[in-house]
C-alpha atoms as a PDB file:
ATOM      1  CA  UNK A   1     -28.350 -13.811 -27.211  1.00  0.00           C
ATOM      2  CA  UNK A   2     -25.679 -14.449 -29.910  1.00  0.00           C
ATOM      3  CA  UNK A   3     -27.931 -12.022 -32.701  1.00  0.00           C
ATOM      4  CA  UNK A   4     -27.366  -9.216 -29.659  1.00  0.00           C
ATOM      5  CA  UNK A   5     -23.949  -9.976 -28.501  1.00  0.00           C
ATOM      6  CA  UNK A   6     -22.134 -10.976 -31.498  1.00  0.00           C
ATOM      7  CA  UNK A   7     -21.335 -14.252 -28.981  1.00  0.00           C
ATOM      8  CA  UNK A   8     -21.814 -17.614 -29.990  1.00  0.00           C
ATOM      9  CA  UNK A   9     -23.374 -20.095 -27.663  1.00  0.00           C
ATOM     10  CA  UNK A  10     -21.089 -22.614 -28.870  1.00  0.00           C
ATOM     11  CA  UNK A  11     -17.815 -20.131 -28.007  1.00  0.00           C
ATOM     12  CA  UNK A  12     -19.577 -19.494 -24.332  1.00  0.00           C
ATOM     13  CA  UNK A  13     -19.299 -23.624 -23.854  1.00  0.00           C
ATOM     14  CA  UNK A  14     -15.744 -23.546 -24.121  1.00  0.00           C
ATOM     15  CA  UNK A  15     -14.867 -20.378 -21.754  1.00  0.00           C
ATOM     16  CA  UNK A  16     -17.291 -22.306 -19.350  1.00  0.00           C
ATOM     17  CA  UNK A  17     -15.635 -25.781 -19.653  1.00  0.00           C
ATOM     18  CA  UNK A  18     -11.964 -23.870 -19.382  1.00  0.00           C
ATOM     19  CA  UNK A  19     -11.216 -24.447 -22.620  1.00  0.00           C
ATOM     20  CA  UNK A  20     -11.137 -20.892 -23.729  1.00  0.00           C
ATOM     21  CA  UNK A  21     -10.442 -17.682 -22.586  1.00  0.00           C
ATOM     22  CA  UNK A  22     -12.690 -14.703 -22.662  1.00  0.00           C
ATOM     23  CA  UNK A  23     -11.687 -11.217 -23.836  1.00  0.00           C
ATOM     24  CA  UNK A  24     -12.938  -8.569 -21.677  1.00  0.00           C
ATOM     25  CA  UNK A  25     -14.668  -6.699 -23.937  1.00  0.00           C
ATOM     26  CA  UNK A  26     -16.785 -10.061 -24.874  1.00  0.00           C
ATOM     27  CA  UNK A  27     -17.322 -10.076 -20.917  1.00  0.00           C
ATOM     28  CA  UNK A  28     -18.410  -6.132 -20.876  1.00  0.00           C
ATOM     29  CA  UNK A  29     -20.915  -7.582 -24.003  1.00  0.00           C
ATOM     30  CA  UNK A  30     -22.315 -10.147 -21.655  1.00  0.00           C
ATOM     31  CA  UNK A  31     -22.909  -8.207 -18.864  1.00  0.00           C
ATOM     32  CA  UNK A  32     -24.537  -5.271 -20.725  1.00  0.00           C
ATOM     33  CA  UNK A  33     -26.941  -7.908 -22.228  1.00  0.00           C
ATOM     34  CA  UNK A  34     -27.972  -9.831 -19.201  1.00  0.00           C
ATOM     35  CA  UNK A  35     -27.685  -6.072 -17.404  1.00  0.00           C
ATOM     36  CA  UNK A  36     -25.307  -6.262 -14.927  1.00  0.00           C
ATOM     37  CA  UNK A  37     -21.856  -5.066 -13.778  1.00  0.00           C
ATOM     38  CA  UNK A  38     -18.959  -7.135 -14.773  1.00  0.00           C
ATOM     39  CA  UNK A  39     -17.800  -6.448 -11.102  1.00  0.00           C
ATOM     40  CA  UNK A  40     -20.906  -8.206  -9.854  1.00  0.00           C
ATOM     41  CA  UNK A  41     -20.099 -11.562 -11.478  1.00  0.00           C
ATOM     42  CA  UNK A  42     -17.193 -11.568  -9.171  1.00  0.00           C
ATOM     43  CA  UNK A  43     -17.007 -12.772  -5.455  1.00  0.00           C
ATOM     44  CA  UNK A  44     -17.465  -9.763  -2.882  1.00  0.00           C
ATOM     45  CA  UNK A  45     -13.796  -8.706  -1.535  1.00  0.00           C
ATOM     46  CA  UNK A  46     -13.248 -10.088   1.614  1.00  0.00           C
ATOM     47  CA  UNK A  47     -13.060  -6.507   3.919  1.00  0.00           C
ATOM     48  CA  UNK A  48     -15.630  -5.477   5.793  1.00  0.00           C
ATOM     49  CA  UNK A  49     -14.661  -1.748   5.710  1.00  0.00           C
ATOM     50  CA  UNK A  50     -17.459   0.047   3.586  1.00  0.00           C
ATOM     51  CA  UNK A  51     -14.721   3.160   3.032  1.00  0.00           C
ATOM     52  CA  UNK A  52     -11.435   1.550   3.340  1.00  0.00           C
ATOM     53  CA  UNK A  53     -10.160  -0.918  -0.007  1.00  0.00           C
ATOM     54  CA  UNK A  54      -7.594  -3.107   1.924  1.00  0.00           C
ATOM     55  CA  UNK A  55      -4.829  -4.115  -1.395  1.00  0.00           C
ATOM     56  CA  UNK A  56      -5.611  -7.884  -0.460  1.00  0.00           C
ATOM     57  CA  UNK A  57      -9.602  -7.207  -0.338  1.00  0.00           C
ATOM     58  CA  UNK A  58      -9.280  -6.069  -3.895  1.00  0.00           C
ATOM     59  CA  UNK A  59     -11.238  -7.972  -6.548  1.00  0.00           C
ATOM     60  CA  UNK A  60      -9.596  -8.829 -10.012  1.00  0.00           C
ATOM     61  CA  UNK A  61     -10.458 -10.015 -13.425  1.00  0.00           C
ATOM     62  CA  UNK A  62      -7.380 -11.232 -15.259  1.00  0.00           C
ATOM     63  CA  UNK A  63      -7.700 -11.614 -19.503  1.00  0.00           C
ATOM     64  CA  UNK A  64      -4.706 -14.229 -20.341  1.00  0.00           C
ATOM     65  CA  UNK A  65      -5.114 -14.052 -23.850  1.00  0.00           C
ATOM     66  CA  UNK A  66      -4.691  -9.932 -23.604  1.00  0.00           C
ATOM     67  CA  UNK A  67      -2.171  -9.680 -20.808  1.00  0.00           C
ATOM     68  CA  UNK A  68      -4.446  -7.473 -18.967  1.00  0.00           C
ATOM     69  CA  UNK A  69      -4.883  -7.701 -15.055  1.00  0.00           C
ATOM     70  CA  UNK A  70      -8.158  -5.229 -14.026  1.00  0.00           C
ATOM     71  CA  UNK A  71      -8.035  -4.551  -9.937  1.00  0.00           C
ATOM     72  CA  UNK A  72     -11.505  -2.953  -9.070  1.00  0.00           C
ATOM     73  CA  UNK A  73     -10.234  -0.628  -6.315  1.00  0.00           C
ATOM     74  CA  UNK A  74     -13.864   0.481  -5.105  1.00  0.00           C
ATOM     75  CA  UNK A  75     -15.901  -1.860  -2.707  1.00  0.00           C
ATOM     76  CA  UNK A  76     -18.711  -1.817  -5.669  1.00  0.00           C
ATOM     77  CA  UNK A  77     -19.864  -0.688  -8.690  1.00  0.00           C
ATOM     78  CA  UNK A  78     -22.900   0.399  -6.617  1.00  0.00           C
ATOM     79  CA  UNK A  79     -21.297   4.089  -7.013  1.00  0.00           C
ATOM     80  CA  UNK A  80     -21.111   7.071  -8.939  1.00  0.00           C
ATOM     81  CA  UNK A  81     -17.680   6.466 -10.490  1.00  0.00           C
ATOM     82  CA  UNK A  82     -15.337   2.723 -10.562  1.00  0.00           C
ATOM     83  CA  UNK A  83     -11.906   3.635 -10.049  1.00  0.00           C
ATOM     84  CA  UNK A  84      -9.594   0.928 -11.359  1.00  0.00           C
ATOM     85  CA  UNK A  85      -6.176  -0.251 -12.109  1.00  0.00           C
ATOM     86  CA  UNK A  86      -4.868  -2.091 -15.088  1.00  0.00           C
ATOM     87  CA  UNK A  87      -1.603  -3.642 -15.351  1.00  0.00           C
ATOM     88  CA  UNK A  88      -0.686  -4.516 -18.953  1.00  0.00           C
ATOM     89  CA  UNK A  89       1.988  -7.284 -20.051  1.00  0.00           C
ATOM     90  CA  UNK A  90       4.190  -5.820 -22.730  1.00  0.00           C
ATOM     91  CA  UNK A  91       2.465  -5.446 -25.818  1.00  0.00           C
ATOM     92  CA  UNK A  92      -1.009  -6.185 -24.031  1.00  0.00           C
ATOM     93  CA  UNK A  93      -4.149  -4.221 -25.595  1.00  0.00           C
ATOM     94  CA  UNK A  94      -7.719  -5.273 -25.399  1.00  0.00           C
ATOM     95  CA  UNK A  95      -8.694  -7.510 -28.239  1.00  0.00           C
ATOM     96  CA  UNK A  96     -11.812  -4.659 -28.989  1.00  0.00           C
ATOM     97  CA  UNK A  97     -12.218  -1.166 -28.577  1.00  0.00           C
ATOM     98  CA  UNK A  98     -13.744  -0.092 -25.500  1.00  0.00           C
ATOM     99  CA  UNK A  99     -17.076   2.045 -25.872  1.00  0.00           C
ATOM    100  CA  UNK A 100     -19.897   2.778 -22.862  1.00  0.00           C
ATOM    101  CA  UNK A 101     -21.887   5.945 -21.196  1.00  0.00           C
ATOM    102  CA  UNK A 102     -20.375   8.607 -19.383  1.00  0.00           C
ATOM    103  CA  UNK A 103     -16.422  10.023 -18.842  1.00  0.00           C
ATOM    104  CA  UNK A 104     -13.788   7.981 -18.199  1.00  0.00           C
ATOM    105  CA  UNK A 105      -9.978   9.177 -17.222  1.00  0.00           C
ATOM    106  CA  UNK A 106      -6.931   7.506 -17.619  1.00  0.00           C
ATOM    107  CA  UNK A 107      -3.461   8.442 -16.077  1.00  0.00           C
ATOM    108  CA  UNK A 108      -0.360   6.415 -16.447  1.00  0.00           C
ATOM    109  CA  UNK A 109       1.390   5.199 -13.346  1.00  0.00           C
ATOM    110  CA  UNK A 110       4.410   3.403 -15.051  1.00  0.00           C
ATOM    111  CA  UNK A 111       5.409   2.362 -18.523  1.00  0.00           C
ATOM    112  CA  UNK A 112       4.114   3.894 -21.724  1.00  0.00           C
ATOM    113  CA  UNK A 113       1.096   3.275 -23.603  1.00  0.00           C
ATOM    114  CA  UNK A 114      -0.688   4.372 -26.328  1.00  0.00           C
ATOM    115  CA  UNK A 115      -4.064   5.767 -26.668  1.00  0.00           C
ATOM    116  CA  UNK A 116      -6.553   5.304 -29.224  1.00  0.00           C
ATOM    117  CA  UNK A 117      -9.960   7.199 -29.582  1.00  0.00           C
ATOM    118  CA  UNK A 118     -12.063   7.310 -32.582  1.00  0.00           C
ATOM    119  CA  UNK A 119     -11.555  10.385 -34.470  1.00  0.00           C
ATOM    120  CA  UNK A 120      -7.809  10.826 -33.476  1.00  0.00           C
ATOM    121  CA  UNK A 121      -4.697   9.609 -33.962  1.00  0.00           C
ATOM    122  CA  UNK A 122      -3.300   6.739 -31.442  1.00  0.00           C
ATOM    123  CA  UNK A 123      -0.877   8.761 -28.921  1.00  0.00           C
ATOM    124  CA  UNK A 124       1.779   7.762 -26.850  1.00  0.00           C
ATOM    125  CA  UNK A 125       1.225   8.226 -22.968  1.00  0.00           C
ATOM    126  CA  UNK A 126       3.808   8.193 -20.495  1.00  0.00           C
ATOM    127  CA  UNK A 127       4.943   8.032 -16.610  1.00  0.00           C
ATOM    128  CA  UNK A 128       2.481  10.886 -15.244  1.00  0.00           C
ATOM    129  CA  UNK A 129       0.410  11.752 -18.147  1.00  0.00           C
ATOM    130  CA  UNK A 130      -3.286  11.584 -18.298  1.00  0.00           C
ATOM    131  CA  UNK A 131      -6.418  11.643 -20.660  1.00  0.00           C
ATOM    132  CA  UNK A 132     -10.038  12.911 -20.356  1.00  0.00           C
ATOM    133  CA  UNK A 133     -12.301  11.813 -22.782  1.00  0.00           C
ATOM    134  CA  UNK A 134     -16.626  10.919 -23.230  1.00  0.00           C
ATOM    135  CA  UNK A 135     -15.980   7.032 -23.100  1.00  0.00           C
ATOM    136  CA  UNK A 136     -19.169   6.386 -25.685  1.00  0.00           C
ATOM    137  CA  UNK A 137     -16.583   6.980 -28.016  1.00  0.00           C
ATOM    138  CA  UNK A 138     -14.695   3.704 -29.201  1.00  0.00           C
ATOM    139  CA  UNK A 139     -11.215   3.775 -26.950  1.00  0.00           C
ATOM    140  CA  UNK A 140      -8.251   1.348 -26.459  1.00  0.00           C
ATOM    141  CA  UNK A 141      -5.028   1.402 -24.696  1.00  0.00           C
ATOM    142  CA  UNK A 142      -2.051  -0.778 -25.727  1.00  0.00           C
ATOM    143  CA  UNK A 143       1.101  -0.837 -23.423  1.00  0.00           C
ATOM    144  CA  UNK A 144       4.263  -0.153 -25.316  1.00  0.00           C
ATOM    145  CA  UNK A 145       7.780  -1.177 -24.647  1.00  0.00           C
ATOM    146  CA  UNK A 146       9.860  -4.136 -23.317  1.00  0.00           C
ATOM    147  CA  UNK A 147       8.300  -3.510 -19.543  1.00  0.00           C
ATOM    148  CA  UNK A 148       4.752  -3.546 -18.342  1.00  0.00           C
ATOM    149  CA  UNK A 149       3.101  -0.825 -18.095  1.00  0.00           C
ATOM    150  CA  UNK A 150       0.301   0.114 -15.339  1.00  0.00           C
ATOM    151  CA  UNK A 151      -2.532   2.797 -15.801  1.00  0.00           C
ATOM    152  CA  UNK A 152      -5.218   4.160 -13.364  1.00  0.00           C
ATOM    153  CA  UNK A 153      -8.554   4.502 -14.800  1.00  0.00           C
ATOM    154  CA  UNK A 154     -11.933   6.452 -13.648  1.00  0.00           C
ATOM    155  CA  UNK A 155     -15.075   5.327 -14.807  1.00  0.00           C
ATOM    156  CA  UNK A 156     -18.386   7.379 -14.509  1.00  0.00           C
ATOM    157  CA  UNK A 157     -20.761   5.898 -14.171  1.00  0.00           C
ATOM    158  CA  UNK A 158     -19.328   2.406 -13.648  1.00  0.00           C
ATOM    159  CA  UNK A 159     -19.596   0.210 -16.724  1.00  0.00           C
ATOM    160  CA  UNK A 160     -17.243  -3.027 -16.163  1.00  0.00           C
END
């Protein structure tokens, strides 16, 4: 499993003994190898409404070491598309670029961000804007400025 993941067994004991924290892109490297969803390996959300995403039935998967909160805000990744919504402390990015199948967009809610993609230069995203882009392409987003910054992504198909 390390050879495929780049993951050592020995760095795995520590994020299960709570001795370490795990980046999410190590978790998206784990769940790609064992071939699951990230948003399987968390408990179910508590509504019972297949349709209707109640802002307390949400499930989340907060990275302390990136100062990045992830709120799944679809009942399962069981779908055609994950919508989700990622609230970055300031200066929070994702300790590795991003890559997986299909489209993924990205709009800004609050704060400002910027936007790297391979093959382009990082650009800065603000209240309102948005980017399309084919998400097999390495991608990261880094918040910017003294506040936080929150952005609304679309995944399809689901990856996390």
């Amino acid at each position: 499993m390390s050879t495929a993941t780049g993951i050592s067994a020995s760095f795995l004991s520590l994020v299960e003994n709570d001795k370490s924290d795990i980046t999410l892109g190590r978790l998206m490297k784990l769940a790609s190898f064992y071939d699951v969803h990230v948003s399987d390996l968390l408990p179910p959300g508590v509504g019972r409404d297949p349709i209707v995403i109640r802002a307390d039935d949400r499930r989340h998967i907060f990275s302390p070491s990136e100062g990045i909160d992830i709120h799944l805000l679809g009942p399962d990744s069981e779908r055609r598309m994950l919508p989700l919504l990622a609230e970055f402390a300031p200066g929070a990015r994702a300790a590795e670029m991003s890559e997986h199948e299909g489209e993924e967009y990205l709009f800004v809610v609050s704060g400002k961000v910027s936007f790297e993609i391979e093959g382009h230069e990082p650009v800065e995203l603000e209240d309102g804007d948005g980017a399309y882009y084919r998400a097999d392409r390495p991608h990261r987003v880094t918040a910017l400025g003294p506040g936080r910054a929150c952005v609304f992504f679309v995944a399809s198909p689901p990856h996390l």
